[in-house]
Protein backbone atom coordinates (compact mmCIF):
# COMPACT_ATOMS: atom_id res chain seq x y z
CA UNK A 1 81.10 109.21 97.50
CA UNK A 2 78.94 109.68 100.20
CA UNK A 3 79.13 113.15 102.25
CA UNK A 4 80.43 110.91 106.01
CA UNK A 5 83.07 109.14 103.27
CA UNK A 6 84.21 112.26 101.04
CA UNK A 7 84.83 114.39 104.19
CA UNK A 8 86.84 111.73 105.21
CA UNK A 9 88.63 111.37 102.47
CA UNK A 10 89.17 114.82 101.69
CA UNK A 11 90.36 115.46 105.50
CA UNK A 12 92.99 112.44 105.26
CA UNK A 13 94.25 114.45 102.21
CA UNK A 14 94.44 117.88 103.33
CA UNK A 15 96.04 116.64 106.82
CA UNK A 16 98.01 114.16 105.24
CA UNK A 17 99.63 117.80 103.29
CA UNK A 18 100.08 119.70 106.60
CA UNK A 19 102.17 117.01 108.35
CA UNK A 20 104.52 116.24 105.30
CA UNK A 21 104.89 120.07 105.06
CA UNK A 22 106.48 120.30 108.52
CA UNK A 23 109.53 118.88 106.77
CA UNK A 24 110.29 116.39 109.81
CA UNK A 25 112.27 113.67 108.19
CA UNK A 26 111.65 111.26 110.80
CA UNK A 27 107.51 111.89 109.33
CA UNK A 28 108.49 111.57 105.85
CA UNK A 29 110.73 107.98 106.49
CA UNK A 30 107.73 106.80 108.21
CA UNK A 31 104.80 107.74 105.42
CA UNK A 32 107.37 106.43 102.64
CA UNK A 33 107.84 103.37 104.50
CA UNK A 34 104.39 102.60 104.80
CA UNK A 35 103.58 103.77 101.39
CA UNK A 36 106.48 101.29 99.90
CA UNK A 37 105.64 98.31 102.31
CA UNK A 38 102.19 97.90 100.13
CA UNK A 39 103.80 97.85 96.76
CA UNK A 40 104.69 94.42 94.95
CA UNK A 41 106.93 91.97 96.72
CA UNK A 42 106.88 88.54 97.88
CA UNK A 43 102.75 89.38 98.06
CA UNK A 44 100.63 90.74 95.71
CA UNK A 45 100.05 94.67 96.59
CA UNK A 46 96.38 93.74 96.48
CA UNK A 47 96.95 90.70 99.35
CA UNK A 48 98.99 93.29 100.94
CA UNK A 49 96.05 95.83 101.00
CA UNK A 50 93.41 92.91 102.35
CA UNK A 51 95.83 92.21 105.50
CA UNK A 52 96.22 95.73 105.77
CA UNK A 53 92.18 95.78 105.96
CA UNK A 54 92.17 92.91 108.41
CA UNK A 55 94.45 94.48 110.36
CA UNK A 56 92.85 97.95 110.73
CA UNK A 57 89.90 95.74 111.81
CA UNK A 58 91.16 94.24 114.91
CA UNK A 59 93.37 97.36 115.64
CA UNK A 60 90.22 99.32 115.58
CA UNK A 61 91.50 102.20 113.39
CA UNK A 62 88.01 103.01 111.57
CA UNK A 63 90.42 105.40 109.42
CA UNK A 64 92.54 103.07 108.55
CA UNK A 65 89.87 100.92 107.74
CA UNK A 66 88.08 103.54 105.22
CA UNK A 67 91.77 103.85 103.93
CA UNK A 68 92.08 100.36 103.00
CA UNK A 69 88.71 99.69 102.04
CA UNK A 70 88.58 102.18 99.75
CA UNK A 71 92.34 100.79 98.30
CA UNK A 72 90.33 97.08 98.36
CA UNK A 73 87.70 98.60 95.92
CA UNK A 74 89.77 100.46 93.69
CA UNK A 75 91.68 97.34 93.26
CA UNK A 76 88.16 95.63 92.14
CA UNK A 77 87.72 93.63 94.98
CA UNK A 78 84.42 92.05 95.30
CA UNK A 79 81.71 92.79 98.13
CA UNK A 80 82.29 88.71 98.76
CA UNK A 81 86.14 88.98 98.92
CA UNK A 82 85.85 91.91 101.08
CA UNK A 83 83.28 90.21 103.37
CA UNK A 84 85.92 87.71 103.92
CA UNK A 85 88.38 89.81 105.07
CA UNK A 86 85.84 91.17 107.43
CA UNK A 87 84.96 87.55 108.53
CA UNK A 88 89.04 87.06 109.46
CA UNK A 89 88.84 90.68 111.43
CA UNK A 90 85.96 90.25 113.32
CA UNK A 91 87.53 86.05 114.15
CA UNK A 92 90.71 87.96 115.48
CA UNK A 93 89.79 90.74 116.76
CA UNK A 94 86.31 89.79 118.11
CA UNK A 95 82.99 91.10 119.09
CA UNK A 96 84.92 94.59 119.44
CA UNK A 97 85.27 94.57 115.64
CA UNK A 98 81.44 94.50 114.93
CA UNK A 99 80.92 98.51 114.92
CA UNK A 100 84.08 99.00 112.97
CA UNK A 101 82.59 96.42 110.24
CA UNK A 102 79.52 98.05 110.63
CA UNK A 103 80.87 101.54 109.31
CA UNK A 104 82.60 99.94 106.76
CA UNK A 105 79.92 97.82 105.07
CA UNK A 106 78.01 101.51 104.54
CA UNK A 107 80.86 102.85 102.70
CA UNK A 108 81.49 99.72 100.82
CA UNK A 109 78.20 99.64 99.74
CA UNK A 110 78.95 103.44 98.79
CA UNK A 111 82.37 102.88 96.95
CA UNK A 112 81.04 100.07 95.38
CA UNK A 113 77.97 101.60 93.90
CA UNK A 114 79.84 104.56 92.62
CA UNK A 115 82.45 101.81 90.91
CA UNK A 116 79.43 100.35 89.34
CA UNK A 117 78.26 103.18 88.50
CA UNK A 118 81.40 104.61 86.99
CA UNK A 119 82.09 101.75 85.00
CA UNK A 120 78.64 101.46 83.02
């Protein structure tokens, strides 16, 4: 992964550990929630994992947006499929998505090099 893209990564993880290790169980409800809303249902996990993409988009959330993105690729997403689901962010979220998307396509084009690169 690129450096931007692993510190992020490795910064989710290691804050992600400090708040679950306050023990608040108010924290944990909400992280478990989240975590089981994106498992299979009435969607797919991996239509579940585009909205939650789109979503991040319009809500501006560029870490939530790495998050998914990253989730989108490991699911083997295509760069057209993903392109898509920027195309439905930027329609409802508007011209206030574009930098968001912007970030994004640089560490898509990262994460999907290093899938392609992994997988040869």
């Amino acid at each position: 992964m690129g450096d931007n893209f692993q510190k992020f990564h490795n910064e989710r993880e290691e804050l992600n550990r400090l708040i679950l290790s306050s023990g608040d169980l108010g924290i944990k409800r909400f992280i478990s929630l989240d975590k089981n809303a994106y498992g299979p249902g009435a969607l797919p996990s991996e239509t579940k994992e585009l909205l939650g993409l789109v979503a991040s988009l319009v809500l501006r959330c560029q870490d939530c947006v790495y998050y998914h993105l990253e989730r989108c690729v490991s699911l083997d997403f295509s760069r057209e499929q993903i392109y898509e689901a920027f195309s439905i962010g930027l329609l409802v979220g508007g011209s206030i998505v574009i930098p968001h998307m912007r970030k994004a396509a640089a560490v898509l084009e990262e994460l999907i090099s290093e899938r392609e690169a992994s997988s040869s």
